[in-house]
C-alpha atoms as a PDB file:
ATOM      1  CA  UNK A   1       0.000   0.000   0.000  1.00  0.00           C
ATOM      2  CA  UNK A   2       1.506   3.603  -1.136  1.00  0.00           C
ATOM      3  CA  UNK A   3       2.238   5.654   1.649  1.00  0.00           C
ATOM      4  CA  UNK A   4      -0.619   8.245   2.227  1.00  0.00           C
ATOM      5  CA  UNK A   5       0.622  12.193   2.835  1.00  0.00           C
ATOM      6  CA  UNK A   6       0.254  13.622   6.617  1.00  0.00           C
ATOM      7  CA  UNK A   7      -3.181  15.020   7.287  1.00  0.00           C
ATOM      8  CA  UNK A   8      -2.344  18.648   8.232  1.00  0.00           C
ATOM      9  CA  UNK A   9      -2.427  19.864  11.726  1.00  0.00           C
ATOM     10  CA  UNK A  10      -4.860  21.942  12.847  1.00  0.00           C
ATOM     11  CA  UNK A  11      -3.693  24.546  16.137  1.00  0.00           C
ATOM     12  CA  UNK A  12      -5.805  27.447  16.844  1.00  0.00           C
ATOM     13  CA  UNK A  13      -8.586  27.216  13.905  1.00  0.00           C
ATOM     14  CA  UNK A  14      -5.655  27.200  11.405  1.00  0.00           C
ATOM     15  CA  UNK A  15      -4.077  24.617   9.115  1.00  0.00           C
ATOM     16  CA  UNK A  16      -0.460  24.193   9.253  1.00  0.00           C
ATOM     17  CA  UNK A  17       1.514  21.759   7.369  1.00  0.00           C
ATOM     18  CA  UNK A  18       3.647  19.073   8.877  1.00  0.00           C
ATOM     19  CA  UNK A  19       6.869  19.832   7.203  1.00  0.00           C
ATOM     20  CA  UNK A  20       6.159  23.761   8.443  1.00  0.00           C
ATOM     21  CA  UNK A  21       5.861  22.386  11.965  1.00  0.00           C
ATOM     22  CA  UNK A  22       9.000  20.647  11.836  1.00  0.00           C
ATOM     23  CA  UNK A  23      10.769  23.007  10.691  1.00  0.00           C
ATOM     24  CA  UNK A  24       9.553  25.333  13.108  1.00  0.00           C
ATOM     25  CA  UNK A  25      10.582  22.828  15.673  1.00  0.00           C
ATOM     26  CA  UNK A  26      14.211  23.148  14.694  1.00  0.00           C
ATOM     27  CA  UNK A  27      14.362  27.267  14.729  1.00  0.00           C
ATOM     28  CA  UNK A  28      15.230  28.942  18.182  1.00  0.00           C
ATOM     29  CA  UNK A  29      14.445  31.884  19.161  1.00  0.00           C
ATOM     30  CA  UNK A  30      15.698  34.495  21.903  1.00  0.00           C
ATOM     31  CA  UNK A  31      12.660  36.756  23.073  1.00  0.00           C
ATOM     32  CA  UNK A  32      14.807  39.776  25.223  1.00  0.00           C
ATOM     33  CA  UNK A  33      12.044  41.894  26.986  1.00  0.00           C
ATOM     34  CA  UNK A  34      11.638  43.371  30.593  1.00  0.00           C
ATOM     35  CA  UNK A  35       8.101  42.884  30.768  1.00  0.00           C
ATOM     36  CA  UNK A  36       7.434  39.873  32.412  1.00  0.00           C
ATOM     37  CA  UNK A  37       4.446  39.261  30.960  1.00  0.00           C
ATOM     38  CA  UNK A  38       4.811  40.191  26.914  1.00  0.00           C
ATOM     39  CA  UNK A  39       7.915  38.177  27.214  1.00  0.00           C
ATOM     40  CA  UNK A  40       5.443  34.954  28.957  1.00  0.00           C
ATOM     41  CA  UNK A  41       3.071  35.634  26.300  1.00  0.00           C
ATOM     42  CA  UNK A  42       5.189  35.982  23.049  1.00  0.00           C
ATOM     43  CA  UNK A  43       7.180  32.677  24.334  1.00  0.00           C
ATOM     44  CA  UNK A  44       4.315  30.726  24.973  1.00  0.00           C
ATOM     45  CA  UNK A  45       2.553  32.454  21.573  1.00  0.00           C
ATOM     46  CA  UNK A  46       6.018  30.561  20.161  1.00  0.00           C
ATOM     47  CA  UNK A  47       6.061  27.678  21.933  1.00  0.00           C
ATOM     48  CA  UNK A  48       2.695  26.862  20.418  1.00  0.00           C
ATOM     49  CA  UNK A  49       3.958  27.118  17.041  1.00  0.00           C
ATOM     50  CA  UNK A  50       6.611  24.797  17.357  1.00  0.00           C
ATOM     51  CA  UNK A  51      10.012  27.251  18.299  1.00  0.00           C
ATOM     52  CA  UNK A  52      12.552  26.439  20.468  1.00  0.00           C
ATOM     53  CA  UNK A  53      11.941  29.513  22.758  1.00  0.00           C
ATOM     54  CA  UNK A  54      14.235  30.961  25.014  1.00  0.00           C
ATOM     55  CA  UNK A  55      13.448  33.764  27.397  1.00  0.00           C
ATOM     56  CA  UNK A  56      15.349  36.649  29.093  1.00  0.00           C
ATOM     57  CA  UNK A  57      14.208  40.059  31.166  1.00  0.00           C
ATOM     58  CA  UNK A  58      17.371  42.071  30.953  1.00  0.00           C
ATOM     59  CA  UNK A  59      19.847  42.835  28.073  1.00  0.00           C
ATOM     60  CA  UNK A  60      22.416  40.844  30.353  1.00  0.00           C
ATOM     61  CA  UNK A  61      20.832  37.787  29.985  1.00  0.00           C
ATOM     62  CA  UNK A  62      19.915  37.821  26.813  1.00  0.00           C
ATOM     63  CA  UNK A  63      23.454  38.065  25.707  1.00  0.00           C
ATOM     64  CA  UNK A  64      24.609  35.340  28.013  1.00  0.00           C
ATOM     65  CA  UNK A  65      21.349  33.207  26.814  1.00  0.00           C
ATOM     66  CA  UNK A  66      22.999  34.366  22.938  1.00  0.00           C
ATOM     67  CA  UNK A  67      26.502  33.367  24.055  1.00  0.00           C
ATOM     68  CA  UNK A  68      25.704  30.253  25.443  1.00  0.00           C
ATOM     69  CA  UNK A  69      23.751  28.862  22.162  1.00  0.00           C
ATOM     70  CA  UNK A  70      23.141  31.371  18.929  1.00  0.00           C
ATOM     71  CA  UNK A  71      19.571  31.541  18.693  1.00  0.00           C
ATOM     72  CA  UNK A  72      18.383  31.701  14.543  1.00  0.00           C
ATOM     73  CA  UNK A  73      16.730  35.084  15.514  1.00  0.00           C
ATOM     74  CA  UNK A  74      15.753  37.673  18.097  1.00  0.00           C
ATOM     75  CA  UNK A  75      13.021  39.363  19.596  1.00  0.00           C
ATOM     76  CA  UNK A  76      14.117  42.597  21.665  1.00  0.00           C
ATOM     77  CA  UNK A  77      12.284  44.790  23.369  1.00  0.00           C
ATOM     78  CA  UNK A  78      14.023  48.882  22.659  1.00  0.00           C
ATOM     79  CA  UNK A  79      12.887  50.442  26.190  1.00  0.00           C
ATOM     80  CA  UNK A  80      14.666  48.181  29.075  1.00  0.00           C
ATOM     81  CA  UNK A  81      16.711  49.483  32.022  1.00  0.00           C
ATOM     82  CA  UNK A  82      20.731  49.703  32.216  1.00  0.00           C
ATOM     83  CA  UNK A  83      21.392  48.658  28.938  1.00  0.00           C
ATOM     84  CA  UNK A  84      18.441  48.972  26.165  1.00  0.00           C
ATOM     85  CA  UNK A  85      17.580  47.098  23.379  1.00  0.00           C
ATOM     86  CA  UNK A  86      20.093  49.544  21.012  1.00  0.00           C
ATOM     87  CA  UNK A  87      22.474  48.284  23.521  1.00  0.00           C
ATOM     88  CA  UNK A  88      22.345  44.789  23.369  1.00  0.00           C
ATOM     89  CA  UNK A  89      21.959  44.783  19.765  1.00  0.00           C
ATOM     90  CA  UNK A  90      25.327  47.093  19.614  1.00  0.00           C
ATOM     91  CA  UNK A  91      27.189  44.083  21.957  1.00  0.00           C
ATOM     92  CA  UNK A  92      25.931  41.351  19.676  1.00  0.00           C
ATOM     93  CA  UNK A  93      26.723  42.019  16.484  1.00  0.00           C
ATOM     94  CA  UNK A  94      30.204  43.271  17.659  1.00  0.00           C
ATOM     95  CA  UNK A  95      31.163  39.258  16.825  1.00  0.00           C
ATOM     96  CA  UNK A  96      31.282  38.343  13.340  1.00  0.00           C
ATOM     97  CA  UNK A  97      29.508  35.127  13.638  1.00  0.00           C
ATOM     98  CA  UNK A  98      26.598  37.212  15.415  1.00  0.00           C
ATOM     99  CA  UNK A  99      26.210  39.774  12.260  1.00  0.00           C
ATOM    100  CA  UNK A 100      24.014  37.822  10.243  1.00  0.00           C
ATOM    101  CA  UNK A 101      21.403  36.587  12.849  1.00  0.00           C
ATOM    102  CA  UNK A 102      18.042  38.007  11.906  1.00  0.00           C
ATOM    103  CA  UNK A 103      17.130  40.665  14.639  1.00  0.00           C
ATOM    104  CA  UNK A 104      13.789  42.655  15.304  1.00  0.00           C
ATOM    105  CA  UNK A 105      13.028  45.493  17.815  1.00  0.00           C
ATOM    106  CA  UNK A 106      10.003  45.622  19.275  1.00  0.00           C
ATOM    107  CA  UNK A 107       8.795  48.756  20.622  1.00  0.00           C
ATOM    108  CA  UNK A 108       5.558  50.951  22.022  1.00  0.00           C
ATOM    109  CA  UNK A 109       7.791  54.233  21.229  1.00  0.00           C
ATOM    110  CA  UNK A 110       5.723  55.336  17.557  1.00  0.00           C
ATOM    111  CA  UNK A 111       8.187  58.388  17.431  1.00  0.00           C
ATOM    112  CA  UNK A 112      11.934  56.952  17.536  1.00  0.00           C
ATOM    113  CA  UNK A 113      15.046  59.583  17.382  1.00  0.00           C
ATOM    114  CA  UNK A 114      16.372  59.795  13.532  1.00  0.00           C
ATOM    115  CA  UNK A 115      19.738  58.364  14.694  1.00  0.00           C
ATOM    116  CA  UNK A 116      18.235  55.956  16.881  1.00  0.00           C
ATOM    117  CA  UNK A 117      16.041  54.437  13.916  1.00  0.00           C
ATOM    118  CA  UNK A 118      19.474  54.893  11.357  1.00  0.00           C
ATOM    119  CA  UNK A 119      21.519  53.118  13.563  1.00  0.00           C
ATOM    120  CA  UNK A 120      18.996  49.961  14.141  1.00  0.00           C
ATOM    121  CA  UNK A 121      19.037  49.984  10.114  1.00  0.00           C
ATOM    122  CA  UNK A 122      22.765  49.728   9.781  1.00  0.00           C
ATOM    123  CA  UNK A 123      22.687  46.933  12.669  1.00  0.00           C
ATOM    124  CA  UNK A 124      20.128  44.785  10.444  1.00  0.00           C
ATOM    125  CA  UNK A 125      17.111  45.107  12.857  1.00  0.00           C
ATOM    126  CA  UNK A 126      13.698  44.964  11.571  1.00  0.00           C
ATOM    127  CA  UNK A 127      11.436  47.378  13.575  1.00  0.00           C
ATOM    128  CA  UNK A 128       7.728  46.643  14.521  1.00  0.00           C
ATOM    129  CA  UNK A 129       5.509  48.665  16.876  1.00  0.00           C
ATOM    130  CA  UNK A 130       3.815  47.188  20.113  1.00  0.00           C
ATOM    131  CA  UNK A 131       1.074  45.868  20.545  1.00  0.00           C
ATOM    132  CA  UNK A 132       1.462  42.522  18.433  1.00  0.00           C
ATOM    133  CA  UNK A 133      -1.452  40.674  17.797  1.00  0.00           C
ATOM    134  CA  UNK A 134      -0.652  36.645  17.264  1.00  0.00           C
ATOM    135  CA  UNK A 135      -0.942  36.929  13.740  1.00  0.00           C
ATOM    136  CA  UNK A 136       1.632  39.836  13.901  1.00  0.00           C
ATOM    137  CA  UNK A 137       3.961  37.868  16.042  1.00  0.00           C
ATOM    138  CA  UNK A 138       3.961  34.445  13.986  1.00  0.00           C
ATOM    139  CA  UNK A 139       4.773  36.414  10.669  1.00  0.00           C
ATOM    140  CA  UNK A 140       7.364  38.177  12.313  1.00  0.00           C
ATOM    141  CA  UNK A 141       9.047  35.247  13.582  1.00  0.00           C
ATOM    142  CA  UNK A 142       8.583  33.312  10.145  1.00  0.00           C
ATOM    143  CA  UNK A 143       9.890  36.408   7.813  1.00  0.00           C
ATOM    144  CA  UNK A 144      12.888  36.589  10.368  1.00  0.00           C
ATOM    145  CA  UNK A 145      14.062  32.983  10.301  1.00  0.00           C
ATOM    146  CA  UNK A 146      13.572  32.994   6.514  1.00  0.00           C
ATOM    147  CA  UNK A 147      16.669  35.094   6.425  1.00  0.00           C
ATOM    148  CA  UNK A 148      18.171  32.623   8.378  1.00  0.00           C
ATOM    149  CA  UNK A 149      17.339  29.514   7.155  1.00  0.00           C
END
């Protein structure tokens, strides 16, 4: 007997197709946010979808989480204290291997400084505005792992 294709899966009234699943299961992604609970709720948004999420509430962390394994993309919050999202993305891509990892800034700030917006440009970071919507947030982290994978 031939071997019958997968039946797509269905999560959340939508259809998604095995392969896209899988492949989702092999992306990670570092979600770098000081709000406890966007960061919860973008992770487990991501989690659902099949990422390999991992979490951090400072810029610190995040680049220790980055250090420790290279996540295929991030999501950063711009606002956080000590050392801001411009910050950490400054730090990271100052190592080569680090330059081509696809990067977004997420923000609730609708009018950024000129030079602040330039320089996220020249560091390769994709800019989107708060509030993200699950839609928002799953095309986001598809479009930034295509770059990567």
């Amino acid at each position: 007997m031939p071997d019958s294709p997968q039946p797509p899966l269905r999560t959340r009234g939508r259809i998604l197709e095995v392969e896209t699943l899988a492949n989702a299961r092999e992306a990670s992604i570092l979600i770098v946010d000081d709000d406890e609970g966007v960061t919860q709720t973008f992770a487990r948004m991501l989690t659902l979808e099949g990422y390999d999420v991992k979490t951090a509430f400072n810029a610190q962390k995040g680049l220790e989480l980055a250090h420790e394994r290279l996540p295929d993309a991030i999501i950063l919050d711009l606002r956080m204290p000590l050392v801001d999202g411009l910050g950490f993305l400054r730090q990271f891509r100052a190592i080569d291997a680090r330059r081509t990892t696809s990067v977004a800034i997420v923000t609730g700030d609708y009018f950024l400084d000129d030079a602040v917006a330039r320089e996220l440009r020249e560091l390769g970071a994709e800019l989107r505005f708060k509030p993200l919507w699950l839609e928002d947030l799953v095309r986001l982290a598809r479009n930034l792992l295509k770059v990567t994978h």
